[in-house]
Structure formats: structure tokens, C-alpha cells
PDB file of N, CA and C in Angstrom:
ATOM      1  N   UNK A   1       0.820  -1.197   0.000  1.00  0.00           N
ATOM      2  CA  UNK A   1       0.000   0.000   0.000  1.00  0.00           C
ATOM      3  C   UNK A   1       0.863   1.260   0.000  1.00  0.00           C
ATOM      4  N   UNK A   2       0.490   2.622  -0.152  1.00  0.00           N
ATOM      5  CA  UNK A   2       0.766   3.841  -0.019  1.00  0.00           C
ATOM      6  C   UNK A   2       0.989   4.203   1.054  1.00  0.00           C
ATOM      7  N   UNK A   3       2.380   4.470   1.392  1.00  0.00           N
ATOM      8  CA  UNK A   3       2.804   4.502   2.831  1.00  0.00           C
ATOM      9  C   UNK A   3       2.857   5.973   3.127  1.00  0.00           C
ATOM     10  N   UNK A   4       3.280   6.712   2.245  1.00  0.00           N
ATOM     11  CA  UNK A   4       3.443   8.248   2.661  1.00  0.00           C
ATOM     12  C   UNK A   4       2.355   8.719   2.652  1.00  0.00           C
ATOM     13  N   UNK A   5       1.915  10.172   3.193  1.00  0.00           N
ATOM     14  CA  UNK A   5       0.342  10.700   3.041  1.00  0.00           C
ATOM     15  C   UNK A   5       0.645  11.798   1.961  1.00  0.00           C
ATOM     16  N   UNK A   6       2.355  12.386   1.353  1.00  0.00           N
ATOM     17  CA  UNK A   6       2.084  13.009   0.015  1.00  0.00           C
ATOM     18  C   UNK A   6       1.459  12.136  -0.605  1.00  0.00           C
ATOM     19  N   UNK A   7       2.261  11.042  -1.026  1.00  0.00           N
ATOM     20  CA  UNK A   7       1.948   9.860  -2.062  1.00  0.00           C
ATOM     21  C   UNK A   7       0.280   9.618  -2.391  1.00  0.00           C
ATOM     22  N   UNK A   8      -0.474   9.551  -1.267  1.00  0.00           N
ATOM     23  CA  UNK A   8      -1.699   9.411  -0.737  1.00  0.00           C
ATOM     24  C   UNK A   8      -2.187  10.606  -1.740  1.00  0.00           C
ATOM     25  N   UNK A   9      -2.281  11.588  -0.778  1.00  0.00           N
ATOM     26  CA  UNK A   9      -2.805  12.778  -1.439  1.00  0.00           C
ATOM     27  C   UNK A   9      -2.228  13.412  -2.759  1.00  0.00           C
ATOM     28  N   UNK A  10      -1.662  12.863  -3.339  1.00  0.00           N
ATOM     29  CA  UNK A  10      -1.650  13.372  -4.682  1.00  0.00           C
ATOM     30  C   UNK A  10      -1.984  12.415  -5.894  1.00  0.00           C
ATOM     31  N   UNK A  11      -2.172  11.079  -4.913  1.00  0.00           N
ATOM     32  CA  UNK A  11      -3.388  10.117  -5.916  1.00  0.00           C
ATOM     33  C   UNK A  11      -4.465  10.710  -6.086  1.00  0.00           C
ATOM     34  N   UNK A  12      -5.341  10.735  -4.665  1.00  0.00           N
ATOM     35  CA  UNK A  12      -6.553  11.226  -4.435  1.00  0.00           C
ATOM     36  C   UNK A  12      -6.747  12.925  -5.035  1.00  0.00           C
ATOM     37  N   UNK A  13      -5.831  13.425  -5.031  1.00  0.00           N
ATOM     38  CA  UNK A  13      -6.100  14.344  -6.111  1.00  0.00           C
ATOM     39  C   UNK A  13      -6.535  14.659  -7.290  1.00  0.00           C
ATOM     40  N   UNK A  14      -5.789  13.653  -7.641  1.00  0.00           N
ATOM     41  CA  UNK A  14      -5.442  13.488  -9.495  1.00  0.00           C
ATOM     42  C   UNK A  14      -6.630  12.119 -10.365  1.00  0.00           C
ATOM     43  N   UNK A  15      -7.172  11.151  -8.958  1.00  0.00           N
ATOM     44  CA  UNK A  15      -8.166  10.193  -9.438  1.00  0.00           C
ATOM     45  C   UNK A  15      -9.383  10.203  -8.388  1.00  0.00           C
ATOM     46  N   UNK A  16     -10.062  10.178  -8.655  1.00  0.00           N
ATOM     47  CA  UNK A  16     -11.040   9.228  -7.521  1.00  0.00           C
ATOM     48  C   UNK A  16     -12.273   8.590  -8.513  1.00  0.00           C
ATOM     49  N   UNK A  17     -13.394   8.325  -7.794  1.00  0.00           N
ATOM     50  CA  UNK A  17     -14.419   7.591  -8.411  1.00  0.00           C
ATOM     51  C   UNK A  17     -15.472   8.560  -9.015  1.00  0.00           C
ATOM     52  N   UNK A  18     -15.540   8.490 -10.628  1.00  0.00           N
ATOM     53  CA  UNK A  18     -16.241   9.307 -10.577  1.00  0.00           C
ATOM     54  C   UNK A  18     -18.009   9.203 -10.758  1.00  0.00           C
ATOM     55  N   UNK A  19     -18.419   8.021  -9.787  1.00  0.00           N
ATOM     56  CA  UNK A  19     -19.346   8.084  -9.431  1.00  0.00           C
ATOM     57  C   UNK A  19     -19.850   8.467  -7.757  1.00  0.00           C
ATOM     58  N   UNK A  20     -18.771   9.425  -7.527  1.00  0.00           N
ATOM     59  CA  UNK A  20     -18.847  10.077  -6.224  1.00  0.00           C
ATOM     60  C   UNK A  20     -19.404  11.827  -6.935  1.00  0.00           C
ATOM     61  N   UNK A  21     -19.860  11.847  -6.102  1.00  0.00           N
ATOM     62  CA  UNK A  21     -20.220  13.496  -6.506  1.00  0.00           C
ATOM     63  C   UNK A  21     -19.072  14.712  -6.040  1.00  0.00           C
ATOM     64  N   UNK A  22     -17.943  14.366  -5.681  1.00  0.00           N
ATOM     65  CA  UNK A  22     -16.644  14.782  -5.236  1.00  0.00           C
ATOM     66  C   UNK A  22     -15.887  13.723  -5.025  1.00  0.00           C
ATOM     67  N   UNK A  23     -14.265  14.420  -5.075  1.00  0.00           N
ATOM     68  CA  UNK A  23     -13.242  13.597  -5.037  1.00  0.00           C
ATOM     69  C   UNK A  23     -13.233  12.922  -3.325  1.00  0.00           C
ATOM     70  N   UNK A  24     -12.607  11.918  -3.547  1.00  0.00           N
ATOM     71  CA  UNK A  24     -12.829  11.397  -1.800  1.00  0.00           C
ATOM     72  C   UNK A  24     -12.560  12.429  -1.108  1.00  0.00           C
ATOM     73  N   UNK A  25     -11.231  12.918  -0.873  1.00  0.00           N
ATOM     74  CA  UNK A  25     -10.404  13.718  -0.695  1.00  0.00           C
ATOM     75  C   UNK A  25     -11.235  14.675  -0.262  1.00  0.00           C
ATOM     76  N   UNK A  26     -11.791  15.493  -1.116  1.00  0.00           N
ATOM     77  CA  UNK A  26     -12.760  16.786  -0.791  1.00  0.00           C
ATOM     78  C   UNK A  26     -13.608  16.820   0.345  1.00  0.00           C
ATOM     79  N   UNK A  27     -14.303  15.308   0.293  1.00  0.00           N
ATOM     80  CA  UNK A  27     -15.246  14.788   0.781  1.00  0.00           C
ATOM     81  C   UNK A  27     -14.844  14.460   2.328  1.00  0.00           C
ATOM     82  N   UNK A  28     -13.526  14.044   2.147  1.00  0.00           N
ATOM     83  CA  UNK A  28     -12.946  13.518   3.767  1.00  0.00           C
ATOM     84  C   UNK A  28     -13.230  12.356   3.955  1.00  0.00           C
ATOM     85  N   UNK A  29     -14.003  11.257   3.149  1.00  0.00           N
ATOM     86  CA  UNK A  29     -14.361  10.132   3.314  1.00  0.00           C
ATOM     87  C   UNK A  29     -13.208   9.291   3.295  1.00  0.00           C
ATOM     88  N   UNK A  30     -12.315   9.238   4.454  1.00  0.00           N
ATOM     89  CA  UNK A  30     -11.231   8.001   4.171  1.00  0.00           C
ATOM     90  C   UNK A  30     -11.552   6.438   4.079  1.00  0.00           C
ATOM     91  N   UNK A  31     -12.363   6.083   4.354  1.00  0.00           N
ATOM     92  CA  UNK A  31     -12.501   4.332   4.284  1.00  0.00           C
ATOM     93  C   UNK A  31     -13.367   4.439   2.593  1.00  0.00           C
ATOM     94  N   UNK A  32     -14.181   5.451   2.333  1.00  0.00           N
ATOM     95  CA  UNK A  32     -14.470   5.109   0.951  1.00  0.00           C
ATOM     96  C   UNK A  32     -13.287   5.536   0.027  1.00  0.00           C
ATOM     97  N   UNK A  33     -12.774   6.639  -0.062  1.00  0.00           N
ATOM     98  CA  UNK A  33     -11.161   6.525  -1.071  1.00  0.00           C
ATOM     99  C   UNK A  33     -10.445   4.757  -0.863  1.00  0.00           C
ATOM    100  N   UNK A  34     -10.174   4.489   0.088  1.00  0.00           N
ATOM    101  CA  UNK A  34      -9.341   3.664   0.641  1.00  0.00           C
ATOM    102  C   UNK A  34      -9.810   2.253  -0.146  1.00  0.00           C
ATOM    103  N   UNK A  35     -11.244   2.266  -0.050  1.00  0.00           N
ATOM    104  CA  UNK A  35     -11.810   1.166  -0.611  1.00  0.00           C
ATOM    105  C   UNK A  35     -12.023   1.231  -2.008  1.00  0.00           C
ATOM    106  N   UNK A  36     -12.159   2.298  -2.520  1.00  0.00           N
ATOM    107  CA  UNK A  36     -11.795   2.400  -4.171  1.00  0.00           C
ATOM    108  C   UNK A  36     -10.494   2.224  -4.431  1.00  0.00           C
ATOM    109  N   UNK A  37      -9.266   2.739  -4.051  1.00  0.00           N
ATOM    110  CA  UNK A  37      -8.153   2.207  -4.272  1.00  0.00           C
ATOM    111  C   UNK A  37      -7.819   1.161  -4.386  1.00  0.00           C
ATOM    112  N   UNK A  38      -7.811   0.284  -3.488  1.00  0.00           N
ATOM    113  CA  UNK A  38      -7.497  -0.926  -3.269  1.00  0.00           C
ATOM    114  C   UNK A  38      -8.243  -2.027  -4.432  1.00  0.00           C
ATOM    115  N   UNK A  39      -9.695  -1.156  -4.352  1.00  0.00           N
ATOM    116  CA  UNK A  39     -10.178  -1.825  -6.443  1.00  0.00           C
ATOM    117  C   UNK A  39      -9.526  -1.593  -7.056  1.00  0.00           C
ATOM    118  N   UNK A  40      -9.088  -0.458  -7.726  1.00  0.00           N
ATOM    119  CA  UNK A  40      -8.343  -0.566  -8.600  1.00  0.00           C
ATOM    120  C   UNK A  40      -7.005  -1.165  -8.702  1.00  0.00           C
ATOM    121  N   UNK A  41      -6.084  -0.863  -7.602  1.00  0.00           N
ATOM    122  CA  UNK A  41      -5.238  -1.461  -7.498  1.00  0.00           C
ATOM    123  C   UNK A  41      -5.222  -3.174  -7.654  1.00  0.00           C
ATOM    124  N   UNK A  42      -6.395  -3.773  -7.420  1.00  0.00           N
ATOM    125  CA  UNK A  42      -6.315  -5.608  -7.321  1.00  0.00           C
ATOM    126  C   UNK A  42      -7.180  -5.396  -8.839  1.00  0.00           C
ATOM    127  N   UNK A  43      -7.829  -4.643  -9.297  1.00  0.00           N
ATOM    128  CA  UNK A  43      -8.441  -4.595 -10.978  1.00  0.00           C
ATOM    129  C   UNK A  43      -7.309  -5.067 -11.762  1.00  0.00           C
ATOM    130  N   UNK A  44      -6.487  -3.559 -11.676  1.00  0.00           N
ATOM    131  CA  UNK A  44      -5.732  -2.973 -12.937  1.00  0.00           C
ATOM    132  C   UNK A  44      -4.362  -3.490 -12.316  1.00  0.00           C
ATOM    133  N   UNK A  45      -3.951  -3.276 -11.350  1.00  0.00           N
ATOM    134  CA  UNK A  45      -2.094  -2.990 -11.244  1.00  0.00           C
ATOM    135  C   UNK A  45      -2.003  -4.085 -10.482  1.00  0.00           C
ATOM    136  N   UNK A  46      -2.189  -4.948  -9.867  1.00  0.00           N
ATOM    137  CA  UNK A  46      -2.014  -6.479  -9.422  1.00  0.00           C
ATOM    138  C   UNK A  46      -1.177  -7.338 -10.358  1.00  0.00           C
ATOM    139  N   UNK A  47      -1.634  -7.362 -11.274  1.00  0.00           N
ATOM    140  CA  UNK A  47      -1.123  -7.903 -12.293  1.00  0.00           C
ATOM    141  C   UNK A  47       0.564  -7.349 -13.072  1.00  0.00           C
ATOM    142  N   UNK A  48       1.053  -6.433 -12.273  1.00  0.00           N
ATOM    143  CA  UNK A  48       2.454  -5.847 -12.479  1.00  0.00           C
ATOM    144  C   UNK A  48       2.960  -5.742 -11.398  1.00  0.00           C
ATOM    145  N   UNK A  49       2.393  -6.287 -10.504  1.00  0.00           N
ATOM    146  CA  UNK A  49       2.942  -6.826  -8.945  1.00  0.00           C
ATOM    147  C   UNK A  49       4.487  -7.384  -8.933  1.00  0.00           C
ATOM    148  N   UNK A  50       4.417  -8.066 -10.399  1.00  0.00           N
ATOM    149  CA  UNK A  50       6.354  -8.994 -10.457  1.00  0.00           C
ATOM    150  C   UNK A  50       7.304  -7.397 -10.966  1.00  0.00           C
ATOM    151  N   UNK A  51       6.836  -6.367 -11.732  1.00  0.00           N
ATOM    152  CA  UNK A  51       7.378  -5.233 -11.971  1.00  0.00           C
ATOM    153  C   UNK A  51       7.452  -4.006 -10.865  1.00  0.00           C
ATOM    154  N   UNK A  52       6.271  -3.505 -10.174  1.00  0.00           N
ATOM    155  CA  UNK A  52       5.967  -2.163  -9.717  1.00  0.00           C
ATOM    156  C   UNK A  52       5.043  -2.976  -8.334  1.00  0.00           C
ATOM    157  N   UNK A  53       5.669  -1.764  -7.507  1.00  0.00           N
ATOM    158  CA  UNK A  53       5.088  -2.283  -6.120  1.00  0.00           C
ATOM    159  C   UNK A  53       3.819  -1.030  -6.500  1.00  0.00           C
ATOM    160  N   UNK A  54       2.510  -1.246  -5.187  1.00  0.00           N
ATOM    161  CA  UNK A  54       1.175  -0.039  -5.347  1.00  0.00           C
ATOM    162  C   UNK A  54       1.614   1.229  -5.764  1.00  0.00           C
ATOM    163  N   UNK A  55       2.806   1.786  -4.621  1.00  0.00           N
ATOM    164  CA  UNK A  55       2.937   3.402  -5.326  1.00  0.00           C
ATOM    165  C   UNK A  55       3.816   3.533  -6.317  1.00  0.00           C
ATOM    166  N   UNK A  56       4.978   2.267  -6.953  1.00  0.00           N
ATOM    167  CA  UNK A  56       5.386   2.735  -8.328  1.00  0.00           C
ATOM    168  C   UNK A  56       4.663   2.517  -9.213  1.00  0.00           C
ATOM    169  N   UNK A  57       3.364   1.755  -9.079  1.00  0.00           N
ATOM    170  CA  UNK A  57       2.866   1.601  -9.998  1.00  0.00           C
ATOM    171  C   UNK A  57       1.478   2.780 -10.559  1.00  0.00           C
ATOM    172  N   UNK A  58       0.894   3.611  -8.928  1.00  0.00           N
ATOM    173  CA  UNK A  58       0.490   4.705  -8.975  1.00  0.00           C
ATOM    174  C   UNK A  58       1.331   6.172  -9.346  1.00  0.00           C
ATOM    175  N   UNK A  59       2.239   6.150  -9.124  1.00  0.00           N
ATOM    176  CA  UNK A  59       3.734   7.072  -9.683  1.00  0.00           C
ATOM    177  C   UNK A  59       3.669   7.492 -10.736  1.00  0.00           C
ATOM    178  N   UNK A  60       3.959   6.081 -11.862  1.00  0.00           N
ATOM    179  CA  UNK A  60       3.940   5.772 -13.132  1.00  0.00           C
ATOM    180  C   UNK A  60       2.710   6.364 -13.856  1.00  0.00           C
ATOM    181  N   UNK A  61       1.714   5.550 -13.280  1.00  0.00           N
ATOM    182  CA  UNK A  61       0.040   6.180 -13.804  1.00  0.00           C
ATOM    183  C   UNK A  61       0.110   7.770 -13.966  1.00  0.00           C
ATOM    184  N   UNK A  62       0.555   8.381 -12.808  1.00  0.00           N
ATOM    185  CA  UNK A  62       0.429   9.439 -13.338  1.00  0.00           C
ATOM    186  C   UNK A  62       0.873  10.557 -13.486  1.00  0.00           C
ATOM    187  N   UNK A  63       2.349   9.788 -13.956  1.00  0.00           N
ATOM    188  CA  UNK A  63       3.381  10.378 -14.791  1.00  0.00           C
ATOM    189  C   UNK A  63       3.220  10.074 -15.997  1.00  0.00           C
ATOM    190  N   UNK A  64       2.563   9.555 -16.674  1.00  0.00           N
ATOM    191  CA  UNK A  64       1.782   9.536 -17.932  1.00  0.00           C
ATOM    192  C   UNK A  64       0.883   9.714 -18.155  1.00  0.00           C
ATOM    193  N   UNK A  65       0.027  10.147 -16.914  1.00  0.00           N
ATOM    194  CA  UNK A  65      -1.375  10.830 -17.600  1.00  0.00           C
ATOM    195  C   UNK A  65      -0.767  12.540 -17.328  1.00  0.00           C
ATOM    196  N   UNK A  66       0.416  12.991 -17.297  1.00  0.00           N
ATOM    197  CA  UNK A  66       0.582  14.070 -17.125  1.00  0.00           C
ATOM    198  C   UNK A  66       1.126  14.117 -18.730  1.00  0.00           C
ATOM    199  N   UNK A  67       1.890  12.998 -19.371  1.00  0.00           N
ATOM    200  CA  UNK A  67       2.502  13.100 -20.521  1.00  0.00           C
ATOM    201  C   UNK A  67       1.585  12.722 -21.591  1.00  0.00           C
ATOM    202  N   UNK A  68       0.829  12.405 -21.678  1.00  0.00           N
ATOM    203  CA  UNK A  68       0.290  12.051 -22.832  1.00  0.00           C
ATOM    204  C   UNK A  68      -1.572  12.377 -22.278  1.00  0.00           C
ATOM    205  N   UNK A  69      -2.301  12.552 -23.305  1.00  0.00           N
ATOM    206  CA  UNK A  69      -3.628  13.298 -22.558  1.00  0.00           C
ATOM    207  C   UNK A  69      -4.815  11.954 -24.083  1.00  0.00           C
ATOM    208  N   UNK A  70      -4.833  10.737 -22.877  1.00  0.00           N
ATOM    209  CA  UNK A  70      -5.495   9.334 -23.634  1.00  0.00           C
ATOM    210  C   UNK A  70      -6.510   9.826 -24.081  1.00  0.00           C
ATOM    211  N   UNK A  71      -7.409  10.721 -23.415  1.00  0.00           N
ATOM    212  CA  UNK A  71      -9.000  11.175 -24.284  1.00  0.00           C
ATOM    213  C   UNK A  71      -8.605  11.574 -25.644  1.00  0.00           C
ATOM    214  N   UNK A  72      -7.282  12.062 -25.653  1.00  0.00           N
ATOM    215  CA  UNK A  72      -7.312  13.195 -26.806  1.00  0.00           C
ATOM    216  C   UNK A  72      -6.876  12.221 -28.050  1.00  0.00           C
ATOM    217  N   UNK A  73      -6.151  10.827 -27.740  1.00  0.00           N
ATOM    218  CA  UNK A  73      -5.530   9.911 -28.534  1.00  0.00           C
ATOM    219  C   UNK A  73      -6.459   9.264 -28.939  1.00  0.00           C
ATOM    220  N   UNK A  74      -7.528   8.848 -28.243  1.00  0.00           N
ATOM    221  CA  UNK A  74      -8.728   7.384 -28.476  1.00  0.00           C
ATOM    222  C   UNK A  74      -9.438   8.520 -29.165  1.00  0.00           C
ATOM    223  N   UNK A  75      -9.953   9.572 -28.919  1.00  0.00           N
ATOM    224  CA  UNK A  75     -10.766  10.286 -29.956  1.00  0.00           C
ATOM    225  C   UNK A  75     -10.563  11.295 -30.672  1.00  0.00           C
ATOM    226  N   UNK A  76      -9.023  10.972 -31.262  1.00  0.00           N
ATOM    227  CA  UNK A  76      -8.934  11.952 -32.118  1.00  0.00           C
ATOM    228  C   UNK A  76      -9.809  11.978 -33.505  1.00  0.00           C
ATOM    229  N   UNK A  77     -10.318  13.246 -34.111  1.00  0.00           N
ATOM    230  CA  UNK A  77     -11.081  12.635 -35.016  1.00  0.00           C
ATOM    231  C   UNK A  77     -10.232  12.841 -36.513  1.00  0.00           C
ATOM    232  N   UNK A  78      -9.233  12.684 -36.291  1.00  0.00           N
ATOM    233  CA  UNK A  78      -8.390  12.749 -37.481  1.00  0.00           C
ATOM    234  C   UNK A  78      -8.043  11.069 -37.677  1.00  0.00           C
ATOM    235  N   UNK A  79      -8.067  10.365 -36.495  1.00  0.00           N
ATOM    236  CA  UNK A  79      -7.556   9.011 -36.499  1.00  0.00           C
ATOM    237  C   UNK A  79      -8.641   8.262 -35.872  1.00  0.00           C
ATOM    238  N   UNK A  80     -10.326   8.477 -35.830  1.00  0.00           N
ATOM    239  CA  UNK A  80     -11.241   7.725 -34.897  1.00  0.00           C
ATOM    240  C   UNK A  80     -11.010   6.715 -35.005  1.00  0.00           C
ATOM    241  N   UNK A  81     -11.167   5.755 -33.863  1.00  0.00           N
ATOM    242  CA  UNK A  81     -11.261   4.374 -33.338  1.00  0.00           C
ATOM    243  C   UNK A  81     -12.729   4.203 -33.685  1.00  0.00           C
ATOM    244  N   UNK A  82     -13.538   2.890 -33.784  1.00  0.00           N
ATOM    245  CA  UNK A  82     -14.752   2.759 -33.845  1.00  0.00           C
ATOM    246  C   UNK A  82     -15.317   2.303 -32.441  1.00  0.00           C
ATOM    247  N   UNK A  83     -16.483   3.326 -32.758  1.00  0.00           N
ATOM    248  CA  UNK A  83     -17.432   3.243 -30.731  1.00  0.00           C
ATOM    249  C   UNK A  83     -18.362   2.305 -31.457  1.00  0.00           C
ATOM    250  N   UNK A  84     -19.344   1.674 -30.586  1.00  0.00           N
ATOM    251  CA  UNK A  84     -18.838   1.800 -29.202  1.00  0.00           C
ATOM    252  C   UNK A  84     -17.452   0.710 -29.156  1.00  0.00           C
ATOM    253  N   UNK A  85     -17.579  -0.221 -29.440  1.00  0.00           N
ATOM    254  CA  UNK A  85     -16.860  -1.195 -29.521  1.00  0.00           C
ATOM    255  C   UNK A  85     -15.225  -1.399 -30.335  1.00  0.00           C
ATOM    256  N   UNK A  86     -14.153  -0.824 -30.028  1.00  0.00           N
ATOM    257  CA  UNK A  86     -13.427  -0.528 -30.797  1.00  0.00           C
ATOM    258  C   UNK A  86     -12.399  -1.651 -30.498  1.00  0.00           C
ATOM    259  N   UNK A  87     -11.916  -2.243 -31.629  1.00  0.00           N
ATOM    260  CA  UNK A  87     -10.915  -3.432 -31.155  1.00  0.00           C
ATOM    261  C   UNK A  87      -9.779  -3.356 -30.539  1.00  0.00           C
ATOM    262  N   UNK A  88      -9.064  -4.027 -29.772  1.00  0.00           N
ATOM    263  CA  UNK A  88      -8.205  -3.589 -28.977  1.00  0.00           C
ATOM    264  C   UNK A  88      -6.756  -3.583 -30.065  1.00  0.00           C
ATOM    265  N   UNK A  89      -6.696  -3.970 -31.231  1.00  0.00           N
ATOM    266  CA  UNK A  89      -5.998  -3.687 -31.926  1.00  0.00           C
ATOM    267  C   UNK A  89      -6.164  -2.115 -32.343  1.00  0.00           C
ATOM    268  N   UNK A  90      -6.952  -1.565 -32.456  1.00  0.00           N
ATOM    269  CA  UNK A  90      -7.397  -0.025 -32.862  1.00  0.00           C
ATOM    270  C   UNK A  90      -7.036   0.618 -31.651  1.00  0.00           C
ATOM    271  N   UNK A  91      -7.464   0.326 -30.187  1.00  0.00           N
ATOM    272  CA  UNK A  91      -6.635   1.071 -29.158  1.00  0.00           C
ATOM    273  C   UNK A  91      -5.137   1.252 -29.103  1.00  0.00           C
ATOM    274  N   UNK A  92      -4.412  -0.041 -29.114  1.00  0.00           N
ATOM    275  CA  UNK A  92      -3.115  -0.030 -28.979  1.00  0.00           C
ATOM    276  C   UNK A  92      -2.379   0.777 -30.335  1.00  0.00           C
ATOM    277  N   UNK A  93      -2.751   0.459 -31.611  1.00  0.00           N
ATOM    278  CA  UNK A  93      -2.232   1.294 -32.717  1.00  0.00           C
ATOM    279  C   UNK A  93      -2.642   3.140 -32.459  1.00  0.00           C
ATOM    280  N   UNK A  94      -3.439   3.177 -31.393  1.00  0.00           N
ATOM    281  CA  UNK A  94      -3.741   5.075 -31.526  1.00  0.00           C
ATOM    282  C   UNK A  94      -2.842   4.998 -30.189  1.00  0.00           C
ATOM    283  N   UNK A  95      -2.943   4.392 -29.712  1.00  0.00           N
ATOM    284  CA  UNK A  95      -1.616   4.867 -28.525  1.00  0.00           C
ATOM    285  C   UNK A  95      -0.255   4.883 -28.758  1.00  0.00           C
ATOM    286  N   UNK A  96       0.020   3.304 -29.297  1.00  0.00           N
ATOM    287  CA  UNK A  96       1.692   3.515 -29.626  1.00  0.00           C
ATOM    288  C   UNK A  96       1.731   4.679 -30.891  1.00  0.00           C
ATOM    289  N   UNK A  97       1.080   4.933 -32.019  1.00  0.00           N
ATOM    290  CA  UNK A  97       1.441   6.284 -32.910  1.00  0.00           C
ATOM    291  C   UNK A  97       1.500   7.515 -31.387  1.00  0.00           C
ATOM    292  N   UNK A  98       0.600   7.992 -30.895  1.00  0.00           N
ATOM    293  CA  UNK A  98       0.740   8.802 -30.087  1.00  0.00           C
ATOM    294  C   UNK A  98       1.869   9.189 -29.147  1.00  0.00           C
ATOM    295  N   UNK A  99       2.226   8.027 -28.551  1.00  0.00           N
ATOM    296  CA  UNK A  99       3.636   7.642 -27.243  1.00  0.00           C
ATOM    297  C   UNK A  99       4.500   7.026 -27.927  1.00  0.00           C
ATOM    298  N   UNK A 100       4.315   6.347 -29.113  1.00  0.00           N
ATOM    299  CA  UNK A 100       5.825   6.048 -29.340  1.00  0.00           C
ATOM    300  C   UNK A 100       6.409   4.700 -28.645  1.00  0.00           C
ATOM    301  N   UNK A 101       5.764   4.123 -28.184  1.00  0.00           N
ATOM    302  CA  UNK A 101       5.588   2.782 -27.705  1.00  0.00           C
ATOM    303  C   UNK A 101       4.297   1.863 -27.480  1.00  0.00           C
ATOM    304  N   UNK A 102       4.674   0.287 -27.585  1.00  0.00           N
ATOM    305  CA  UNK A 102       3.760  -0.062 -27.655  1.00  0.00           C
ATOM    306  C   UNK A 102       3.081  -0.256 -26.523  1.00  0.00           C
ATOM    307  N   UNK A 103       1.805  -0.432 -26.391  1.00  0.00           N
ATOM    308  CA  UNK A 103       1.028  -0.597 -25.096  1.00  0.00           C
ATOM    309  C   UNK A 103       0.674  -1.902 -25.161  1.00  0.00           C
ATOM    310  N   UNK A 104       0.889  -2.592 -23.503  1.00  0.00           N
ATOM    311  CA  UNK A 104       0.759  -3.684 -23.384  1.00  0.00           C
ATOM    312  C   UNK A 104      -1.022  -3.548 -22.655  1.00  0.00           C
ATOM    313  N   UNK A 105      -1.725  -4.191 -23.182  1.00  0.00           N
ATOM    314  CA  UNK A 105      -3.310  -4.512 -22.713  1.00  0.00           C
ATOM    315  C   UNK A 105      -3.673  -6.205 -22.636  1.00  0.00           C
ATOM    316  N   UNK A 106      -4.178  -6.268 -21.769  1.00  0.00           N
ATOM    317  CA  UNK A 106      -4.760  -7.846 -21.399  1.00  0.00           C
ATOM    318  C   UNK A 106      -6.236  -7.725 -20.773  1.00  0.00           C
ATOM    319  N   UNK A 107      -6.623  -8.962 -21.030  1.00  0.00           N
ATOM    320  CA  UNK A 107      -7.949  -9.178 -20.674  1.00  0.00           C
ATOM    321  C   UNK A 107      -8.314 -10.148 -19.679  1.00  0.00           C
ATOM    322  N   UNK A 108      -8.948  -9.556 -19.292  1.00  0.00           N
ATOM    323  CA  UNK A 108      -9.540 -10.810 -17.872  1.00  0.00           C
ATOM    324  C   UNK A 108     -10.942 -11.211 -18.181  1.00  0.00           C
ATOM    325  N   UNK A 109     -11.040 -12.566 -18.440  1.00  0.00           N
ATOM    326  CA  UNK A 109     -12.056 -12.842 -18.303  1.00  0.00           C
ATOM    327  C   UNK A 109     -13.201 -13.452 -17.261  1.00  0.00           C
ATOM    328  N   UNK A 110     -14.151 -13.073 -16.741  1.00  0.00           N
ATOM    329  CA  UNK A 110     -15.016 -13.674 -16.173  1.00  0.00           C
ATOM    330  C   UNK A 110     -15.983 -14.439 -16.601  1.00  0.00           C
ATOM    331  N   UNK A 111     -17.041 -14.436 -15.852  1.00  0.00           N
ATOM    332  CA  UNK A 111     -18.112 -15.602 -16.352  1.00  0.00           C
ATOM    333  C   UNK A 111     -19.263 -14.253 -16.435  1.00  0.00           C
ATOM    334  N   UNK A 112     -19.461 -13.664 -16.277  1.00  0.00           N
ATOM    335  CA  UNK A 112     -20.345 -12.540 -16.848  1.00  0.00           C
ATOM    336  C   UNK A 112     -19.442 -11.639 -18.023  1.00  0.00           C
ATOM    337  N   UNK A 113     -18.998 -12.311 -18.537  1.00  0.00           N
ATOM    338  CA  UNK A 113     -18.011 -11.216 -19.719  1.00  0.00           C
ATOM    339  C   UNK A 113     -16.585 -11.483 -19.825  1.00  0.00           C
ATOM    340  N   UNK A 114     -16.484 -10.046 -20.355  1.00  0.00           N
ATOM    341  CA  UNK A 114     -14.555  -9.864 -20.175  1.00  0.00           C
ATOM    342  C   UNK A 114     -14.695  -8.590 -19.575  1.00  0.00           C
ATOM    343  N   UNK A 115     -13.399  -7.893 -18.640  1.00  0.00           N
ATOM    344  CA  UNK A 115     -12.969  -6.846 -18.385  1.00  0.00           C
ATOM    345  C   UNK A 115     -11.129  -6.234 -19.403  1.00  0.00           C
ATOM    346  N   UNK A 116     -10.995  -5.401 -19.502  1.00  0.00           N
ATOM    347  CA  UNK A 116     -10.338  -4.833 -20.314  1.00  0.00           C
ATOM    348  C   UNK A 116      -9.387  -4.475 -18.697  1.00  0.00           C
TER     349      UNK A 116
END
């Protein structure tokens, strides 16, 4: 986990849920930030657990969402991807032209679907 409280607070800055009507943070709600984190973190970044411990791997996140701005790549309309459903070959080709590397994406599947 996120041991420092910068580290902390400049996640909760920069992400929270945005089916909160404010950022946790704003809100002061520490056990609900805490408990969205820890989703995402066992979602998305679990899986780079053998690379990046929680905060290099929150670090990273968003030291590239400071470098590269993804809304502006997935919908550019000079290069659209197709909605709703756009293949994950069409994601990764508008990102690596954009960054200049390729993006690694995997899928998890469940028994109600897949998650991206």
C-alpha cells in the first residue's frame, strides 16, 4: 500500500471515483477513497505486482497521464477508433502512434463477460 500521506494525497487528487459526486479527498471520506483504491489497485495494477510495487505503480500512472492526454488519442477525429466497440488492436495502434511505444493490454475474463 501507499505509505506516505504526500503519495496518498496526490493520488486522491489526481483520481477518484467518478461516481462520487466529489473527489474522496474533498469529501474527507477516508474508508471510501481507501476502498476504491485498493479496487483498482487488485483490478488494474495487481497484475504488475512482479514489476511495480502499489505506489510505483500509482507514480507511473500518473506520470503519464501528465505526458500524454489518452481522451485526446482514443478520440482523435483525425484518427477515430470505432465506438462503441473498438478493437483492442485499434486502441493499442492510436496509442503507440501517439507515445511512441507499444502498449501492453490484457484481458480478464469472467463468467459474466470480459474486463479490459
Amino acid at each position: 500500500p501507499l505509505s506516505d500521506q504526500q503519495s496518498i494525497d496526490a493520488r486522491d487528487d489526481y483520481w477518484y471515483d467518478y461516481f462520487l459526486p466529489s473527489p474522496p479527498s474533498a469529501k474527507g471520506n477516508w474508508r471510501t477513497e481507501q476502498r476504491f483504491w485498493a479496487q483498482e489497485w487488485s483490478r488494474h495494477g495487481k497484475c504488475s505486482e512482479n514489476v511495480f510495487n502499489q505506489q510505483q505503480y500509482f507514480n507511473l500512472a500518473r506520470k503519464l497521464m501528465f505526458t500524454f492526454d489518452l481522451k485526446s488519442i482514443l478520440f482523435n477525429s483525425r484518427n477515430p477508433i470505432p465506438l462503441p466497440w473498438p478493437r483492442v488492436s485499434d486502441v493499442m495502434s492510436a496509442i503507440s502512434k501517439a507515445t511512441g511505444v507499444r502498449p501492453e493490454l490484457r484481458c480478464r475474463y469472467y463468467i459474466n463477460g470480459n474486463m479490459l
